[in-house]
PDB file of N, CA and C in Angstrom:
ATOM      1  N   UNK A   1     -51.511  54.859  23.543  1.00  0.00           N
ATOM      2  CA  UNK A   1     -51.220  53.438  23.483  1.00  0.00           C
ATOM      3  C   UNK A   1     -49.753  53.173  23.859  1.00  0.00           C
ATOM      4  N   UNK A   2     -48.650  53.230  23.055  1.00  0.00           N
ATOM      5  CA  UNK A   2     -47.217  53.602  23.504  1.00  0.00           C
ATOM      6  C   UNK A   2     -46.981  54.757  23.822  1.00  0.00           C
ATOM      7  N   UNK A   3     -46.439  55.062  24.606  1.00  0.00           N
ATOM      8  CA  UNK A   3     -45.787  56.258  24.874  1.00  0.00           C
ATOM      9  C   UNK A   3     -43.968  56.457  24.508  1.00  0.00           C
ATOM     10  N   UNK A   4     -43.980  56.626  23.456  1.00  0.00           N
ATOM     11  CA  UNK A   4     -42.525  56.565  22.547  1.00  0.00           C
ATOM     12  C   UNK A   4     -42.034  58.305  22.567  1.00  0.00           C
ATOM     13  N   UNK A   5     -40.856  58.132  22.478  1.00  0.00           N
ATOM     14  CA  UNK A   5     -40.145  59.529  22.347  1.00  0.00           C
ATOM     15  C   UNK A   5     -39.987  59.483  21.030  1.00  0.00           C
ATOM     16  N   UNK A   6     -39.841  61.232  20.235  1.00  0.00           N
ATOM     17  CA  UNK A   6     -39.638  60.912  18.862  1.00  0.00           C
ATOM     18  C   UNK A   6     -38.226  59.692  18.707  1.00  0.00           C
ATOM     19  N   UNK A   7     -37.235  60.045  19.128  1.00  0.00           N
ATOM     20  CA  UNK A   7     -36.342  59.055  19.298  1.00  0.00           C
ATOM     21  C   UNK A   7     -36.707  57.733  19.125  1.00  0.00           C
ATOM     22  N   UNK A   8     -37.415  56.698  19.975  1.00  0.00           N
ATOM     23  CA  UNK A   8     -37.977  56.161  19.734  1.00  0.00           C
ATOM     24  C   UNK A   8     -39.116  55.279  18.726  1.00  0.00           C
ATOM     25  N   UNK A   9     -39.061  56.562  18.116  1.00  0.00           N
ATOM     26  CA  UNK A   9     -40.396  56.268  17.197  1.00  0.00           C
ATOM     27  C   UNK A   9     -39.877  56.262  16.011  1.00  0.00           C
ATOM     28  N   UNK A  10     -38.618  56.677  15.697  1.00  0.00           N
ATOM     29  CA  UNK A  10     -37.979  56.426  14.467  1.00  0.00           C
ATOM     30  C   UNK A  10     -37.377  55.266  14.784  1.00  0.00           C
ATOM     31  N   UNK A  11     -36.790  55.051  15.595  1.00  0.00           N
ATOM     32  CA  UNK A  11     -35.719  53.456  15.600  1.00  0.00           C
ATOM     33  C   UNK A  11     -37.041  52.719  15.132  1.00  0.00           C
ATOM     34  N   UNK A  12     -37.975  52.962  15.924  1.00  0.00           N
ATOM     35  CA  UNK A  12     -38.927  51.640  15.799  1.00  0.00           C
ATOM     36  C   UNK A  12     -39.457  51.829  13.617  1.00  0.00           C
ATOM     37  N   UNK A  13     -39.192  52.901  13.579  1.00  0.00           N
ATOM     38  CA  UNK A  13     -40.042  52.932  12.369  1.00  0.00           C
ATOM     39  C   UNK A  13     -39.223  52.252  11.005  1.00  0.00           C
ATOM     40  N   UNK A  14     -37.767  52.727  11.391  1.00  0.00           N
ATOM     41  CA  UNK A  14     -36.487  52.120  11.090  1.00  0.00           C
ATOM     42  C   UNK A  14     -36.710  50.504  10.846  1.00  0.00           C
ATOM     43  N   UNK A  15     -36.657  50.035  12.265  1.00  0.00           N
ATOM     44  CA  UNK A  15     -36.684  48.368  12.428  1.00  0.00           C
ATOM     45  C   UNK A  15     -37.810  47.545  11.470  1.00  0.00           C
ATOM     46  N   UNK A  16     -38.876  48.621  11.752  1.00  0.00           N
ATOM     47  CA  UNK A  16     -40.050  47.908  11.058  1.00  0.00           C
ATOM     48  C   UNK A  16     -40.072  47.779   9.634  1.00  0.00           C
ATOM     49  N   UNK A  17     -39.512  49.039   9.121  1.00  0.00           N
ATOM     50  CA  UNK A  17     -39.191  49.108   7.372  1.00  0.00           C
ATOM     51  C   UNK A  17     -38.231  48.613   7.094  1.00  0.00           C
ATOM     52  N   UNK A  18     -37.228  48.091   7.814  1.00  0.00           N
ATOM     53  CA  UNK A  18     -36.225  46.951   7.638  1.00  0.00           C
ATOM     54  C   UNK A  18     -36.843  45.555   7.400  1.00  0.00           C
ATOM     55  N   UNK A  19     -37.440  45.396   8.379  1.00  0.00           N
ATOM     56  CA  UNK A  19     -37.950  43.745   8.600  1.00  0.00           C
ATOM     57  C   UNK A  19     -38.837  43.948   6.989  1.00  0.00           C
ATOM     58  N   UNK A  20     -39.772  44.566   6.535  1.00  0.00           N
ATOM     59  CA  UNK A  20     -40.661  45.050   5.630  1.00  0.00           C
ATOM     60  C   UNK A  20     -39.713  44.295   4.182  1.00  0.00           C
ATOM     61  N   UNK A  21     -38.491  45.382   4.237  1.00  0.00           N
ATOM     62  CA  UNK A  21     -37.618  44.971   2.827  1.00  0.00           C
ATOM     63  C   UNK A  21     -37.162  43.955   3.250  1.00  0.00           C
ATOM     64  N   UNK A  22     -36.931  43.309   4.679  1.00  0.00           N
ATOM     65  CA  UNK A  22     -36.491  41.670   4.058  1.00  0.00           C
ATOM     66  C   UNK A  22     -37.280  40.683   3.835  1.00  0.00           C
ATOM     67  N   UNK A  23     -39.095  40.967   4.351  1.00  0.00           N
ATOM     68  CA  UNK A  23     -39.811  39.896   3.993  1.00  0.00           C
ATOM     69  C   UNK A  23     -40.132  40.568   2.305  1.00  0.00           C
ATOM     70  N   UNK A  24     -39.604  41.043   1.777  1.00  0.00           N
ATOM     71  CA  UNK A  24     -39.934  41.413   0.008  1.00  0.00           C
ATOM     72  C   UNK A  24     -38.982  40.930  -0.482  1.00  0.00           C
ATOM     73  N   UNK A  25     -37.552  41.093  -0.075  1.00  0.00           N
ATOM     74  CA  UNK A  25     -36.866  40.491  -0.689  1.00  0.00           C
ATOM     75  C   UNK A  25     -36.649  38.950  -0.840  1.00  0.00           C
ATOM     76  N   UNK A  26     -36.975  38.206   0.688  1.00  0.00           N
ATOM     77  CA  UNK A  26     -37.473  36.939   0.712  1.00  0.00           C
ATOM     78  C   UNK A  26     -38.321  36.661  -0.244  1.00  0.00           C
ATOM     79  N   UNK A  27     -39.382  36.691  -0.346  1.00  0.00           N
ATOM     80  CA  UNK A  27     -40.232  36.373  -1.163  1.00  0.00           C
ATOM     81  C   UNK A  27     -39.919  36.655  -2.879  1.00  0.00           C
ATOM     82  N   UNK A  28     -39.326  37.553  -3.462  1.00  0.00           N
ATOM     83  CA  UNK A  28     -38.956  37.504  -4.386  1.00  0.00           C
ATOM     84  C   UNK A  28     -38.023  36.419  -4.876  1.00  0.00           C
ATOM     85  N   UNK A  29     -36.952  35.877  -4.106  1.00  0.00           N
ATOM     86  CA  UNK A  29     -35.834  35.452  -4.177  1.00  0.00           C
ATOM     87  C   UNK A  29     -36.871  34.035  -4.284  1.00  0.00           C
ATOM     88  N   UNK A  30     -37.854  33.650  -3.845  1.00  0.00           N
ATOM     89  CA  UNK A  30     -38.872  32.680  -3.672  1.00  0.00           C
ATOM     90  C   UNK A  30     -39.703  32.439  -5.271  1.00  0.00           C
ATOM     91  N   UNK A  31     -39.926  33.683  -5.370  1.00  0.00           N
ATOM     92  CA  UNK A  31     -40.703  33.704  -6.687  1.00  0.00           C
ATOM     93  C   UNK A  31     -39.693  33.774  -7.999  1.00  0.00           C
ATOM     94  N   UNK A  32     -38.260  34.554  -8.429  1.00  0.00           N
ATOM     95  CA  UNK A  32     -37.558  34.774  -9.228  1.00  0.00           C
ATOM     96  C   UNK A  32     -36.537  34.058  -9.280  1.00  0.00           C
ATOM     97  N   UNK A  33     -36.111  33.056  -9.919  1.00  0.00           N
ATOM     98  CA  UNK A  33     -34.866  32.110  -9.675  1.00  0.00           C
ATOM     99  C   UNK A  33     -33.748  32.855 -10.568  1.00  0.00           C
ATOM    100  N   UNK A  34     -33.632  33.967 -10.982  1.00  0.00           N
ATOM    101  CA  UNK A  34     -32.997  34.818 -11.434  1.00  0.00           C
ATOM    102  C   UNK A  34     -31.863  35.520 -10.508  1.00  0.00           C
ATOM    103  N   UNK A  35     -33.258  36.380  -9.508  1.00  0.00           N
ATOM    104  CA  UNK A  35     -32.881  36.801  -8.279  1.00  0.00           C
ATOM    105  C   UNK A  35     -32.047  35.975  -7.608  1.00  0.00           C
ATOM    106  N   UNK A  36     -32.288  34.688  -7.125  1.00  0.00           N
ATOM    107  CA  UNK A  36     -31.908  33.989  -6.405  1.00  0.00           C
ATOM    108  C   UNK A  36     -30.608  34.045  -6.939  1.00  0.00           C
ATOM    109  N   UNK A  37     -30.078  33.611  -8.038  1.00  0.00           N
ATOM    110  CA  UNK A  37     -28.846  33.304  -8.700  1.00  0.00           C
ATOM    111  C   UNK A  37     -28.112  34.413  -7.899  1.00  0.00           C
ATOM    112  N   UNK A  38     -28.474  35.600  -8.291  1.00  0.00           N
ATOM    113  CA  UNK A  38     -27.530  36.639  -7.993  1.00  0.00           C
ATOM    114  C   UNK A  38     -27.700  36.620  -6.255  1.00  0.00           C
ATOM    115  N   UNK A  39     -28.340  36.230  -5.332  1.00  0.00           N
ATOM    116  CA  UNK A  39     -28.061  36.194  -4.117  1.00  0.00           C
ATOM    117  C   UNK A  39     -27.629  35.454  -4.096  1.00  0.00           C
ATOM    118  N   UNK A  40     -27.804  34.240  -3.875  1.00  0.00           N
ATOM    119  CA  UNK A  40     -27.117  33.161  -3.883  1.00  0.00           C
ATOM    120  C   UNK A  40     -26.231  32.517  -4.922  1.00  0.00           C
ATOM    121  N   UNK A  41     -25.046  32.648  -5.442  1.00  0.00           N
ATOM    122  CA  UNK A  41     -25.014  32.443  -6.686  1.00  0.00           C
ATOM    123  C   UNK A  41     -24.020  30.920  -6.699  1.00  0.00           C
ATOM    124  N   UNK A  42     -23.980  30.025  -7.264  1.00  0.00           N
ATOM    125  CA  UNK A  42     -24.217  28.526  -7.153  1.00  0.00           C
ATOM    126  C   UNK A  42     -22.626  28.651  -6.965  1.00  0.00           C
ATOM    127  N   UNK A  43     -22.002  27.258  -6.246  1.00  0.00           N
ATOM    128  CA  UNK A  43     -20.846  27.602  -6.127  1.00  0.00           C
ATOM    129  C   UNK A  43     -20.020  25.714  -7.078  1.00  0.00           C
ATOM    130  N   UNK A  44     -18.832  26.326  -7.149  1.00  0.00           N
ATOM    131  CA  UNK A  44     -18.489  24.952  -8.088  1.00  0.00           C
ATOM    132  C   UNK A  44     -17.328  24.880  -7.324  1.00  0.00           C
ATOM    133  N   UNK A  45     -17.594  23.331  -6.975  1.00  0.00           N
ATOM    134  CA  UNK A  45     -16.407  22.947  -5.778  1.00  0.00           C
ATOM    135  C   UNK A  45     -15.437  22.042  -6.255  1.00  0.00           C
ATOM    136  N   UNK A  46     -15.287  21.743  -7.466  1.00  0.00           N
ATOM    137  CA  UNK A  46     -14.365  20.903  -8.584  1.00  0.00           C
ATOM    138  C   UNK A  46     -14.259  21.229  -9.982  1.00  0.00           C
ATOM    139  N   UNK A  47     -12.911  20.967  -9.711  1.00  0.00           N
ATOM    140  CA  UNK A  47     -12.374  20.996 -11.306  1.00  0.00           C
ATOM    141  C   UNK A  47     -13.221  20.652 -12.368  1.00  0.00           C
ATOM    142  N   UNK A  48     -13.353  20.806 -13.358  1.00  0.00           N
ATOM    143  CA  UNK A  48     -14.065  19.889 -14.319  1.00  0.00           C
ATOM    144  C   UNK A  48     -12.990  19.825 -15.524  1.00  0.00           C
ATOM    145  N   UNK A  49     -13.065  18.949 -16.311  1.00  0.00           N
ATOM    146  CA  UNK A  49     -12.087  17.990 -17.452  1.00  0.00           C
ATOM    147  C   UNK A  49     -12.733  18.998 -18.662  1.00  0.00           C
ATOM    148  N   UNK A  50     -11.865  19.657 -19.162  1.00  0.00           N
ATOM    149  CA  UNK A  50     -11.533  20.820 -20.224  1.00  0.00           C
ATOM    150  C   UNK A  50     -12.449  19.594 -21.567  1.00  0.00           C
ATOM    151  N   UNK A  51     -11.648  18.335 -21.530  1.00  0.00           N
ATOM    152  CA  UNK A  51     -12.124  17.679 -22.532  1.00  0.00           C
ATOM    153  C   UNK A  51     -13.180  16.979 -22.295  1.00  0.00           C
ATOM    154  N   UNK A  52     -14.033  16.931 -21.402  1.00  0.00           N
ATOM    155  CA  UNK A  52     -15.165  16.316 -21.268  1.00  0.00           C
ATOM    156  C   UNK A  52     -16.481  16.981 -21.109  1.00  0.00           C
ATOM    157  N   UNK A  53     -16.051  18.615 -20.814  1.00  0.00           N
ATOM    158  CA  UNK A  53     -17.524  19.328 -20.663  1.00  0.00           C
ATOM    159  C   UNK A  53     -17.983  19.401 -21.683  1.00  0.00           C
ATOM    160  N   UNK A  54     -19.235  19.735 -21.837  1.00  0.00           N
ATOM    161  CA  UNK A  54     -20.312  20.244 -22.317  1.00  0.00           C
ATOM    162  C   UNK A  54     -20.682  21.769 -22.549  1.00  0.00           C
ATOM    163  N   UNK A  55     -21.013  22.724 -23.403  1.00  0.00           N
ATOM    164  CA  UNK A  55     -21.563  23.747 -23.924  1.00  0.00           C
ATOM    165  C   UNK A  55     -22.067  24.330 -22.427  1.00  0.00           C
ATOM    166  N   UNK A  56     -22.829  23.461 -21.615  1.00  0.00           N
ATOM    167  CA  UNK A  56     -24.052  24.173 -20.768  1.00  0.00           C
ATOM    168  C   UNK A  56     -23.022  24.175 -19.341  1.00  0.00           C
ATOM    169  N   UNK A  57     -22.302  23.468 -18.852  1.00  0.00           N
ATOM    170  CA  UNK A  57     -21.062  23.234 -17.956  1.00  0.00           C
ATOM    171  C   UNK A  57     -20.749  24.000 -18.167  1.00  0.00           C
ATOM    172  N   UNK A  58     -19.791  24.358 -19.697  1.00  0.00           N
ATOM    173  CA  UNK A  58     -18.949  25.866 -19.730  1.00  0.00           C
ATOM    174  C   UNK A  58     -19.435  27.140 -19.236  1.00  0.00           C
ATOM    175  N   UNK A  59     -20.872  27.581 -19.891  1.00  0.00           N
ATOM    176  CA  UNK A  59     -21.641  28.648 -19.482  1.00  0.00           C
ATOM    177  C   UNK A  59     -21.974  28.833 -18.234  1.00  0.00           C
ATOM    178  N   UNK A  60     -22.265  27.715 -17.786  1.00  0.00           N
ATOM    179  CA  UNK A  60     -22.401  27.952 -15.960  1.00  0.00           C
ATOM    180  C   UNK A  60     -21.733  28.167 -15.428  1.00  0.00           C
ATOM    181  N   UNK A  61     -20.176  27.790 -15.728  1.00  0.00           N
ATOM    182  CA  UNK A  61     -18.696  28.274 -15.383  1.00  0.00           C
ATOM    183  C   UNK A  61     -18.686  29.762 -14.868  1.00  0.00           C
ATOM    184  N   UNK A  62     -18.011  30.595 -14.326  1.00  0.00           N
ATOM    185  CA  UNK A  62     -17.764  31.837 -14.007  1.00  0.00           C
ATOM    186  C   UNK A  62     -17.252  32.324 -15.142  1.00  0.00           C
ATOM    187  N   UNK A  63     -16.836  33.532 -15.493  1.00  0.00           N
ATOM    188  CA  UNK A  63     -15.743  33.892 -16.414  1.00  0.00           C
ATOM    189  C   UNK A  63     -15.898  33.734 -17.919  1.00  0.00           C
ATOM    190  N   UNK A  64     -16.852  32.822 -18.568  1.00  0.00           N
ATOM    191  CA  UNK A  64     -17.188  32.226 -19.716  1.00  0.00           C
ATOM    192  C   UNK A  64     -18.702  32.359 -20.342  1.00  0.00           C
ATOM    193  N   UNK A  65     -18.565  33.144 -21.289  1.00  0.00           N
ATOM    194  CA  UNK A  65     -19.693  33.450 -22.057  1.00  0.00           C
ATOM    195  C   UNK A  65     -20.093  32.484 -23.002  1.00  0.00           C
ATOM    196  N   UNK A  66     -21.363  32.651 -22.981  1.00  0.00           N
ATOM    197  CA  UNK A  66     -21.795  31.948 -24.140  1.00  0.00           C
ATOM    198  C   UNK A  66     -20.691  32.025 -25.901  1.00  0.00           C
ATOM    199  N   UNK A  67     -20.518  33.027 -26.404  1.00  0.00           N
ATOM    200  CA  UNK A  67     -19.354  32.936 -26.958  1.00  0.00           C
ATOM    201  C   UNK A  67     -18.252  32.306 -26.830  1.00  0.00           C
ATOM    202  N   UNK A  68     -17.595  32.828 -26.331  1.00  0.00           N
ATOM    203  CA  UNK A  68     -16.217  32.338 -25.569  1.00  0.00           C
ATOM    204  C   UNK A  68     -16.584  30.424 -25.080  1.00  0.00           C
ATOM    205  N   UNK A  69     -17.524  30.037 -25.009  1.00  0.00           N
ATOM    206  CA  UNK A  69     -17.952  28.451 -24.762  1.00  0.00           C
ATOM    207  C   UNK A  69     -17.617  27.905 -25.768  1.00  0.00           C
ATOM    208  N   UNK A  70     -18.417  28.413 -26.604  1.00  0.00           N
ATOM    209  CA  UNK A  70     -18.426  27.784 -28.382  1.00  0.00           C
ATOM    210  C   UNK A  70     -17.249  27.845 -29.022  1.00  0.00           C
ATOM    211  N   UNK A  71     -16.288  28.875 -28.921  1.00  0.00           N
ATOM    212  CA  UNK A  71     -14.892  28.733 -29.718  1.00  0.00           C
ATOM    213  C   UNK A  71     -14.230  28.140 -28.649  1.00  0.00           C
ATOM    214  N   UNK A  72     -14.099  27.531 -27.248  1.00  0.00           N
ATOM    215  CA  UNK A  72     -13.304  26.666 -26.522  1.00  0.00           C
ATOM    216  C   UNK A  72     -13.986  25.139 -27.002  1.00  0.00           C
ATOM    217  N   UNK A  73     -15.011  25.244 -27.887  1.00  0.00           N
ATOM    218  CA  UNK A  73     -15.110  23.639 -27.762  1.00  0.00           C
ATOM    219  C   UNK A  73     -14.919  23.651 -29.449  1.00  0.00           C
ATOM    220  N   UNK A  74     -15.617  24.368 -29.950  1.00  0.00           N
ATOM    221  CA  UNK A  74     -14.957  24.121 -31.356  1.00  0.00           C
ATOM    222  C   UNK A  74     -13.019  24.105 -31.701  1.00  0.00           C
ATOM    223  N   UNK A  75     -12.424  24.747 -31.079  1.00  0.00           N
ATOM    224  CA  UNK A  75     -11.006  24.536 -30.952  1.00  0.00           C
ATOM    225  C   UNK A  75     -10.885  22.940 -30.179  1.00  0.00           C
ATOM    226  N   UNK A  76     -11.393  22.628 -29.660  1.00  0.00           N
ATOM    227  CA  UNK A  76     -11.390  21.275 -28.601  1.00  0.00           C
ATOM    228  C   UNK A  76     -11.704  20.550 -29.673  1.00  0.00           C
ATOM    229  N   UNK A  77     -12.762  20.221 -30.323  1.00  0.00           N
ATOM    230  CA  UNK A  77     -13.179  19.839 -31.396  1.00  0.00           C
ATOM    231  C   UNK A  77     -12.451  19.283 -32.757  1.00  0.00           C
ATOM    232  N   UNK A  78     -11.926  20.410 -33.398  1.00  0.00           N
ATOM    233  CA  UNK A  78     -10.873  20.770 -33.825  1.00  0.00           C
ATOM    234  C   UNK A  78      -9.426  19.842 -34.009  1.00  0.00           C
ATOM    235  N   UNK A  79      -9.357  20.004 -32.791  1.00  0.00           N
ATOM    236  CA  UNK A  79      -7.924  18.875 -32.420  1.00  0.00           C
ATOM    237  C   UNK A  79      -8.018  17.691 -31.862  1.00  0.00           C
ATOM    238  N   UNK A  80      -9.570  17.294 -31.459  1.00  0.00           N
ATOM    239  CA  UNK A  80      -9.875  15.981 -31.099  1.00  0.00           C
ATOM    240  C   UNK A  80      -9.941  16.318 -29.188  1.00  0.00           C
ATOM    241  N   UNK A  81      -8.896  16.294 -29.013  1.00  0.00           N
ATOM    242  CA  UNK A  81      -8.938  16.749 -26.886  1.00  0.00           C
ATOM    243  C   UNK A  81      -7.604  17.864 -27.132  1.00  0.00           C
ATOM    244  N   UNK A  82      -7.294  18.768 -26.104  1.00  0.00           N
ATOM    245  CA  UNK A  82      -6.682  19.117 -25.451  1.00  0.00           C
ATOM    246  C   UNK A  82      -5.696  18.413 -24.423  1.00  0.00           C
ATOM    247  N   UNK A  83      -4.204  18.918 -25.157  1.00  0.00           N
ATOM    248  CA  UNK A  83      -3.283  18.161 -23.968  1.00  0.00           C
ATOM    249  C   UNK A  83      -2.132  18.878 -22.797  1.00  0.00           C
ATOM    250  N   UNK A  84      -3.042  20.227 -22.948  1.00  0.00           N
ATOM    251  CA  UNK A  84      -2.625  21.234 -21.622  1.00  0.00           C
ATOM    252  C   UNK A  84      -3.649  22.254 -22.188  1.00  0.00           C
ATOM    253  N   UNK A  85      -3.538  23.003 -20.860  1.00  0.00           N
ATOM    254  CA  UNK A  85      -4.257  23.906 -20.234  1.00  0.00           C
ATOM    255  C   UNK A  85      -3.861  25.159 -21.248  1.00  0.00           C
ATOM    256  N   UNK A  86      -2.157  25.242 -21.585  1.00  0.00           N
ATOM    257  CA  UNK A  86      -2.015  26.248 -22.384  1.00  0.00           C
ATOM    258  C   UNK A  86      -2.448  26.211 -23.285  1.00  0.00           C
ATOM    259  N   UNK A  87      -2.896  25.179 -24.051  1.00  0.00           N
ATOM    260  CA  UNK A  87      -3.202  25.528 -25.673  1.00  0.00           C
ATOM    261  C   UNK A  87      -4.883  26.203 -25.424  1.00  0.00           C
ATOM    262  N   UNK A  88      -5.368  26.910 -24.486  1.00  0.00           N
ATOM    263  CA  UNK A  88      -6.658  27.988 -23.913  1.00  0.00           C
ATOM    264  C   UNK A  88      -5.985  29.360 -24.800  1.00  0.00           C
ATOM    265  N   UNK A  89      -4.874  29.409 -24.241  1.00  0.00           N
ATOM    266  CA  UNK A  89      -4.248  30.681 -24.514  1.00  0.00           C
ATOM    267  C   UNK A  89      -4.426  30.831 -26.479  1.00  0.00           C
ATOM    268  N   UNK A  90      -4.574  30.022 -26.998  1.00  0.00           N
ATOM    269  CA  UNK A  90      -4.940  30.147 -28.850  1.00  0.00           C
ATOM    270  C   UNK A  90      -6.013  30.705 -29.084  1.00  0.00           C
ATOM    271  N   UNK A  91      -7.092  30.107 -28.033  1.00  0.00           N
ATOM    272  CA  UNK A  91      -8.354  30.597 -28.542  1.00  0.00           C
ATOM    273  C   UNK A  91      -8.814  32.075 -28.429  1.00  0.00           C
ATOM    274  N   UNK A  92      -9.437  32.759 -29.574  1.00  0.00           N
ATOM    275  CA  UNK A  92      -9.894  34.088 -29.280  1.00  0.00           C
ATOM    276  C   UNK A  92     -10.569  34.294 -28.059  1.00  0.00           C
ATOM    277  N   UNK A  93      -9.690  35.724 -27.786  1.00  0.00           N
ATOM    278  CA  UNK A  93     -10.577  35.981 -26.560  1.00  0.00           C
ATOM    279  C   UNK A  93     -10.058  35.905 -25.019  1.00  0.00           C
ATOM    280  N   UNK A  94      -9.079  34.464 -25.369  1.00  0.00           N
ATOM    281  CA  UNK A  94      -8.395  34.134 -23.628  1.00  0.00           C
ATOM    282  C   UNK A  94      -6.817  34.516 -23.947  1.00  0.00           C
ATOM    283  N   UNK A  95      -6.855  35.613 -22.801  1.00  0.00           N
ATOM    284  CA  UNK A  95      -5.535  36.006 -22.725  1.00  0.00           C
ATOM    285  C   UNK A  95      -4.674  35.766 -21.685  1.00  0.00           C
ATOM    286  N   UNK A  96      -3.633  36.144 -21.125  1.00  0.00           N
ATOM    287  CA  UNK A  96      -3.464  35.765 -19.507  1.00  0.00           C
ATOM    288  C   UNK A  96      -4.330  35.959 -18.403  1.00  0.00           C
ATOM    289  N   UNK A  97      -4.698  36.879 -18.416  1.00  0.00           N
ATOM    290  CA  UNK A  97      -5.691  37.237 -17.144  1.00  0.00           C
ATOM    291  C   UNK A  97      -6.967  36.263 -17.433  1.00  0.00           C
ATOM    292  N   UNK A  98      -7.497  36.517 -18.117  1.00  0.00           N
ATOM    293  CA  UNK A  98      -8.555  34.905 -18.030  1.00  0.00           C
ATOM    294  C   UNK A  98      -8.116  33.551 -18.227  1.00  0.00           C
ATOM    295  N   UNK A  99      -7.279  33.528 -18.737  1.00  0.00           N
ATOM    296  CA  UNK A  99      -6.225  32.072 -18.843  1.00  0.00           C
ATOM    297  C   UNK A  99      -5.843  31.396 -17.048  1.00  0.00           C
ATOM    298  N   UNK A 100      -5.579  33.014 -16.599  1.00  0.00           N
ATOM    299  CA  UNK A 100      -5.017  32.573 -15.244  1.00  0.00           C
ATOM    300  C   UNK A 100      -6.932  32.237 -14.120  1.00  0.00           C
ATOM    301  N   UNK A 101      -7.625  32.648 -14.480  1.00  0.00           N
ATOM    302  CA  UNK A 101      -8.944  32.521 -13.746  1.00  0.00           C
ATOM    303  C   UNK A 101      -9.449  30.875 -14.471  1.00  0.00           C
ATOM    304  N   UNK A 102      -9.402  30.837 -15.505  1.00  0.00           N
ATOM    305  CA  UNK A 102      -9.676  29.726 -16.106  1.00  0.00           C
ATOM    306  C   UNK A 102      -8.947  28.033 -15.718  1.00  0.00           C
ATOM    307  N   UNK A 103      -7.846  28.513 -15.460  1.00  0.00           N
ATOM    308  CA  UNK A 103      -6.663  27.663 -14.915  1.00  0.00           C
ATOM    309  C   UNK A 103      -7.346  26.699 -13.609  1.00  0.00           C
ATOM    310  N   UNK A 104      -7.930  27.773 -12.930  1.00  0.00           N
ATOM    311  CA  UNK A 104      -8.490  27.112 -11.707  1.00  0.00           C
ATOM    312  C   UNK A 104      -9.963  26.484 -11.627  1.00  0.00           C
ATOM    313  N   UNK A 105     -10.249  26.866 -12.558  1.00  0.00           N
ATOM    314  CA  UNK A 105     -11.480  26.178 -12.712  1.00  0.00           C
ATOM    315  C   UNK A 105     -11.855  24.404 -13.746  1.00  0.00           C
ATOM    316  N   UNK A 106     -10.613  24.453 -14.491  1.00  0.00           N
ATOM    317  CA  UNK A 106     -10.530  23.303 -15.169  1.00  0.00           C
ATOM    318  C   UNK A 106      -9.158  22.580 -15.144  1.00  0.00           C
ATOM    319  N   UNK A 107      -9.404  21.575 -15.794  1.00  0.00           N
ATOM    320  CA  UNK A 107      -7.818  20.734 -16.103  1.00  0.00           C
ATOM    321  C   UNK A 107      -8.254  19.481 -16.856  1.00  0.00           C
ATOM    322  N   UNK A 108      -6.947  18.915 -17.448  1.00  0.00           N
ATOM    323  CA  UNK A 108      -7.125  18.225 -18.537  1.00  0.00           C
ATOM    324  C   UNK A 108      -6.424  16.863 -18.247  1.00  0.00           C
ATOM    325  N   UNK A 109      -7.021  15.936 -19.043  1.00  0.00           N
ATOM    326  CA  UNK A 109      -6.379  14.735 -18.478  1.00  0.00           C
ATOM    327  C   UNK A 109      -6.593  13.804 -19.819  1.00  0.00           C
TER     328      UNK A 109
END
């Protein structure tokens, strides 16, 4: 039917078990919105107001655990709003290096 060289017959076998794992992985990414997250993973193109989020905002945040959510709003809480970015640095848990990742993702007003 073809007349392929072994050469040949591996590229092709190659190409074909390629195309194979990307229509599986397609389709998963289709069926698992899990998956998807981690391929695609959602992107946040604005600041959001330290004193106005929400529990479920925070967690979707990068960098911020479910933990770490709950003692940034109970400290928020606490003092009524936040009137800089530094008073992050009190709460358990945020030190400079996440203070400085955190920085860019929120602000206060």
């Amino acid at each position: 039917m073809f007349n392929f060289t072994p050469e040949e017959r591996k590229v092709t076998l190659f190409l074909l078990g390629l195309a194979f794992c990307g229509l599986v992985l397609n389709n998963l990414v289709k069926v698992n919105c899990r998956i998807e997250s981690m391929v695609y993973p959602p992107m946040q193109l604005a600041k959001l107001n330290l004193n106005k989020v929400n529990l479920t905002e925070l967690v979707e945040t990068k960098c911020v655990s479910m933990e770490l959510a709950q003692r940034i709003l109970e400290y928020r809480n606490a003092r009524k709003e936040l009137s800089s970015l530094e008073e992050l640095k009190e709460v358990k848990g945020i030190g400079e290096q996440r203070y400085g990742k955190l920085k860019e993702l929120f602000f206060v007003e």
